[in-house]
C-alpha atoms as a PDB file:
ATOM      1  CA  UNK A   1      15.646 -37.342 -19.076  1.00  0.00           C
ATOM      2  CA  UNK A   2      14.452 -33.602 -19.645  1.00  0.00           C
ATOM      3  CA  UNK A   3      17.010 -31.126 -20.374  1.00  0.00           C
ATOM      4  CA  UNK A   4      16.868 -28.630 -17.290  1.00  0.00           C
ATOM      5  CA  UNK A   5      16.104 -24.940 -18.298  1.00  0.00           C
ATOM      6  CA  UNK A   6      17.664 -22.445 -16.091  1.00  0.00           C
ATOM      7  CA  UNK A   7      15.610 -19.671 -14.329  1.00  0.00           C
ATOM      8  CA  UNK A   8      16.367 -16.442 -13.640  1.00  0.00           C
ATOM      9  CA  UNK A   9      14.535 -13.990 -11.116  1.00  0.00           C
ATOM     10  CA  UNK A  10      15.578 -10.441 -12.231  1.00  0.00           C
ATOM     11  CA  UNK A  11      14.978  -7.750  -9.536  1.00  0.00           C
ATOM     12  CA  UNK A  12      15.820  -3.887 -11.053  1.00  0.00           C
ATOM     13  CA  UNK A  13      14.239  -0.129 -10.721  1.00  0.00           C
ATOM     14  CA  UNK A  14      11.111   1.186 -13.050  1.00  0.00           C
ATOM     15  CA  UNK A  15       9.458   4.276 -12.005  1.00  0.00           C
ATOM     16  CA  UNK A  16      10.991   4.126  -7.736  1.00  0.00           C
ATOM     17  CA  UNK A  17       9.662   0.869  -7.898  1.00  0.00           C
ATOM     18  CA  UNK A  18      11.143  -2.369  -7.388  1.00  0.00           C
ATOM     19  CA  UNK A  19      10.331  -4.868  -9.961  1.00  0.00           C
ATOM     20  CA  UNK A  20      10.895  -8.806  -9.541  1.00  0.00           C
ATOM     21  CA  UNK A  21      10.592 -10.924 -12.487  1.00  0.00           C
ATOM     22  CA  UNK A  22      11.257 -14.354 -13.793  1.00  0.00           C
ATOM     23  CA  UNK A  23      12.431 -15.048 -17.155  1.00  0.00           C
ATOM     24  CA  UNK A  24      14.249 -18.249 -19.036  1.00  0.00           C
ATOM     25  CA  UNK A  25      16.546 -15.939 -20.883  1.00  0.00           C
ATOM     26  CA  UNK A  26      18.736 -12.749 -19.218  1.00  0.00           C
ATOM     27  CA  UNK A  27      21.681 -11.340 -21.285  1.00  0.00           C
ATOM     28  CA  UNK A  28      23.893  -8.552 -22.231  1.00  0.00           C
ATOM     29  CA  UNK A  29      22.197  -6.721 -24.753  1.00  0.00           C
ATOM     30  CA  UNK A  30      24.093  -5.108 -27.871  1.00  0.00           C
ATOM     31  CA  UNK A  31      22.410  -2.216 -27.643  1.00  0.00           C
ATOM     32  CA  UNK A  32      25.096  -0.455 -25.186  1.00  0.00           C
ATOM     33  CA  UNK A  33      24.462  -0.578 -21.496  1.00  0.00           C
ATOM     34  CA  UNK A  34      21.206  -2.867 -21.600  1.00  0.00           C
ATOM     35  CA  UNK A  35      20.376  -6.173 -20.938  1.00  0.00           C
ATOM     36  CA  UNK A  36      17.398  -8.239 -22.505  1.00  0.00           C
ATOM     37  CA  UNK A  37      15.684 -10.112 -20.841  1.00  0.00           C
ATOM     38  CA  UNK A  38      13.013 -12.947 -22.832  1.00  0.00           C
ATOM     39  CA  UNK A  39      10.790 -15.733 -21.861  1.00  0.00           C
ATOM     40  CA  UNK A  40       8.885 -14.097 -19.100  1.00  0.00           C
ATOM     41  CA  UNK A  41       7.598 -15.982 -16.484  1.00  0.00           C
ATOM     42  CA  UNK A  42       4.379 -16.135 -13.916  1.00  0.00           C
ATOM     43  CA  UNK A  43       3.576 -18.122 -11.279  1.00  0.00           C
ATOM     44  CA  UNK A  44       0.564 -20.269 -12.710  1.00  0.00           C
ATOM     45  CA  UNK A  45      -0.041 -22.334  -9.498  1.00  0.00           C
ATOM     46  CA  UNK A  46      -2.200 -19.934  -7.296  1.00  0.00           C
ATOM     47  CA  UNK A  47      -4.659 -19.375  -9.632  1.00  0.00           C
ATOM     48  CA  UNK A  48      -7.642 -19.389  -6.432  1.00  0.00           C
ATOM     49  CA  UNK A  49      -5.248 -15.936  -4.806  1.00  0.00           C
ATOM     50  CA  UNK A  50      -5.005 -13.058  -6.811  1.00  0.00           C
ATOM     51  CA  UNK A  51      -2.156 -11.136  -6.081  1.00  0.00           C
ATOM     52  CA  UNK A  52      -2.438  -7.439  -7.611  1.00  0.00           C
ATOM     53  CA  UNK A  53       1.371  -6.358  -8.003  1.00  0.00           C
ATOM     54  CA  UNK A  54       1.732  -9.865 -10.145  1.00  0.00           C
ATOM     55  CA  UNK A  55      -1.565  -9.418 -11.889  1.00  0.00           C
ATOM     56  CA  UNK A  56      -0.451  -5.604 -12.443  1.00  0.00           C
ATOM     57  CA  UNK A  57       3.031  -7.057 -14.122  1.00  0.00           C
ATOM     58  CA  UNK A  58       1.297  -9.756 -15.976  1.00  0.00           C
ATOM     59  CA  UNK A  59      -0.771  -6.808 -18.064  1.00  0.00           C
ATOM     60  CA  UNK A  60       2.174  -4.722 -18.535  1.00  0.00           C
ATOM     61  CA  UNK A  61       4.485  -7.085 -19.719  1.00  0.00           C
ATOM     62  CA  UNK A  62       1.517  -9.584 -21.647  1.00  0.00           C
ATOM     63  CA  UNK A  63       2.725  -9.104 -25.467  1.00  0.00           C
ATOM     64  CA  UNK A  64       6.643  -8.063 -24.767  1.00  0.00           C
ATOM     65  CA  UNK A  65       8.782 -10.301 -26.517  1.00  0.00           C
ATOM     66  CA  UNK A  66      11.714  -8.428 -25.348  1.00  0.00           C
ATOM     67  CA  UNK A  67      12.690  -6.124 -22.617  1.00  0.00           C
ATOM     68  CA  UNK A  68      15.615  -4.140 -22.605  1.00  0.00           C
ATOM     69  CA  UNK A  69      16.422  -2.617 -19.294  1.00  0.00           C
ATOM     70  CA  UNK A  70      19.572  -0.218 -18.588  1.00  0.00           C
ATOM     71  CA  UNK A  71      22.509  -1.258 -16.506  1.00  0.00           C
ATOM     72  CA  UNK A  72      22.058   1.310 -13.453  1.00  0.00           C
ATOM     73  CA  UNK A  73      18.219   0.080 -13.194  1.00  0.00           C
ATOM     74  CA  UNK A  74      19.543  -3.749 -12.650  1.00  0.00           C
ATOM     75  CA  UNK A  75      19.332  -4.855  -7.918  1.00  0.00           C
ATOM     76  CA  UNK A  76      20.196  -8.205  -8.570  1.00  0.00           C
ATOM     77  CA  UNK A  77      20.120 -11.017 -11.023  1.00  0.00           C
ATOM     78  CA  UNK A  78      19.567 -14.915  -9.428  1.00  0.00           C
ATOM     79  CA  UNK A  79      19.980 -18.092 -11.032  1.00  0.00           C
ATOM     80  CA  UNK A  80      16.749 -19.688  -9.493  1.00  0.00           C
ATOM     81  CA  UNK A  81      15.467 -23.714  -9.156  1.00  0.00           C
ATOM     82  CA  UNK A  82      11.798 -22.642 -10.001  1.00  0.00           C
ATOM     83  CA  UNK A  83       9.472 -19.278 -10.560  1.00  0.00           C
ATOM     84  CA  UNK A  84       7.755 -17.495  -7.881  1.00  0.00           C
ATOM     85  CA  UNK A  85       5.482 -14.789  -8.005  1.00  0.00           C
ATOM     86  CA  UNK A  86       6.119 -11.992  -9.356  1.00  0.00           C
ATOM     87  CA  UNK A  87       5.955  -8.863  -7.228  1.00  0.00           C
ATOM     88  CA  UNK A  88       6.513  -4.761  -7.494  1.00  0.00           C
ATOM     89  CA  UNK A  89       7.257  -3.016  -4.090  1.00  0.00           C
ATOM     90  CA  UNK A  90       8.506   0.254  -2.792  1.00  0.00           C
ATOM     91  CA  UNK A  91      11.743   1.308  -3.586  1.00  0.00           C
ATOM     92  CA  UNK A  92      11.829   3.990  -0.919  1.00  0.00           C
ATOM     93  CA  UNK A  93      14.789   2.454   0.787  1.00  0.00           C
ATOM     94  CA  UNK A  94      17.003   2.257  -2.569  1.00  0.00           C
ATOM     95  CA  UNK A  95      19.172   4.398  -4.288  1.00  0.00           C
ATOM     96  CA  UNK A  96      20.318   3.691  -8.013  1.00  0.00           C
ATOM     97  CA  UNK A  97      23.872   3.588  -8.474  1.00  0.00           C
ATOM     98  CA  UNK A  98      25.380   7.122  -9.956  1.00  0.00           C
ATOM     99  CA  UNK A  99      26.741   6.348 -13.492  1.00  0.00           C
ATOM    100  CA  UNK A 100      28.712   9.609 -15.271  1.00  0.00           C
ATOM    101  CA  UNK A 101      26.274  11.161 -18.173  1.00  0.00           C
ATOM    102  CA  UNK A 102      26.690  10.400 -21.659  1.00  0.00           C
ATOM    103  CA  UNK A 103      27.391  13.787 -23.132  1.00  0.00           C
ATOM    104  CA  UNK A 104      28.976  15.386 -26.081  1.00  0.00           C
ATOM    105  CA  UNK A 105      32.426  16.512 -25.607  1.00  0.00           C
ATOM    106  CA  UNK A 106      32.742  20.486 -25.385  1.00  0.00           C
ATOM    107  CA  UNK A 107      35.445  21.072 -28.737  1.00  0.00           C
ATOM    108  CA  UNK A 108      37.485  23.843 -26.985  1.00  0.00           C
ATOM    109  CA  UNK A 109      39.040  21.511 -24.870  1.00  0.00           C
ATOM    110  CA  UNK A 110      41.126  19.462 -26.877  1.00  0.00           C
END
């Protein structure tokens, strides 16, 4: 019996785009407030339809080994049965989450 490897699609913000990927391997990333994602996966089986947003992702992410992408970028994260194609749409109807800036602490204060 094969040993099952999980899939995940990962769907986060780039540019005021949504991105949706699949990958074997999501997780929290030690560089603070990332998460890597590895193992990038396309769908293989329509090879007679070319799709342009997936053939547009395949190019950009063709020789990453690793991603890291930040918290506040990340929709959604899915624990999928099998791949499907990867797609970028509008994210005109999406608003990133507000996370407090990383700033140096003014002195005087304390």
């Amino acid at each position: 019996m094969a040993s099952r490897q999980e899939i995940y699609r990962i769907t986060f913000l780039n540019k005021g785009k949504v991105y949706e990927l699949f990958a074997r391997q999501v997780y929290q990333s030690e560089l603070y407030g990332f998460i890597e994602v590895e193992e990038f996966l396309f769908d293989e089986r329509s090879q007679m339809v070319v799709d342009p947003s997936e053939e547009k992702l395949k190019m950009e992410f063709q020789d990453v080994k690793r991603s890291f992408i930040p918290l506040q970028a990340i929709l959604r994260i899915d624990e999928v049965e099998k791949t499907g194609v990867a797609k970028i749409s509008s994210g005109d109807n999406i608003m990133p989450f507000p996370m407090p800036g990383f700033g140096t602490r003014n002195l005087s204060d304390t």
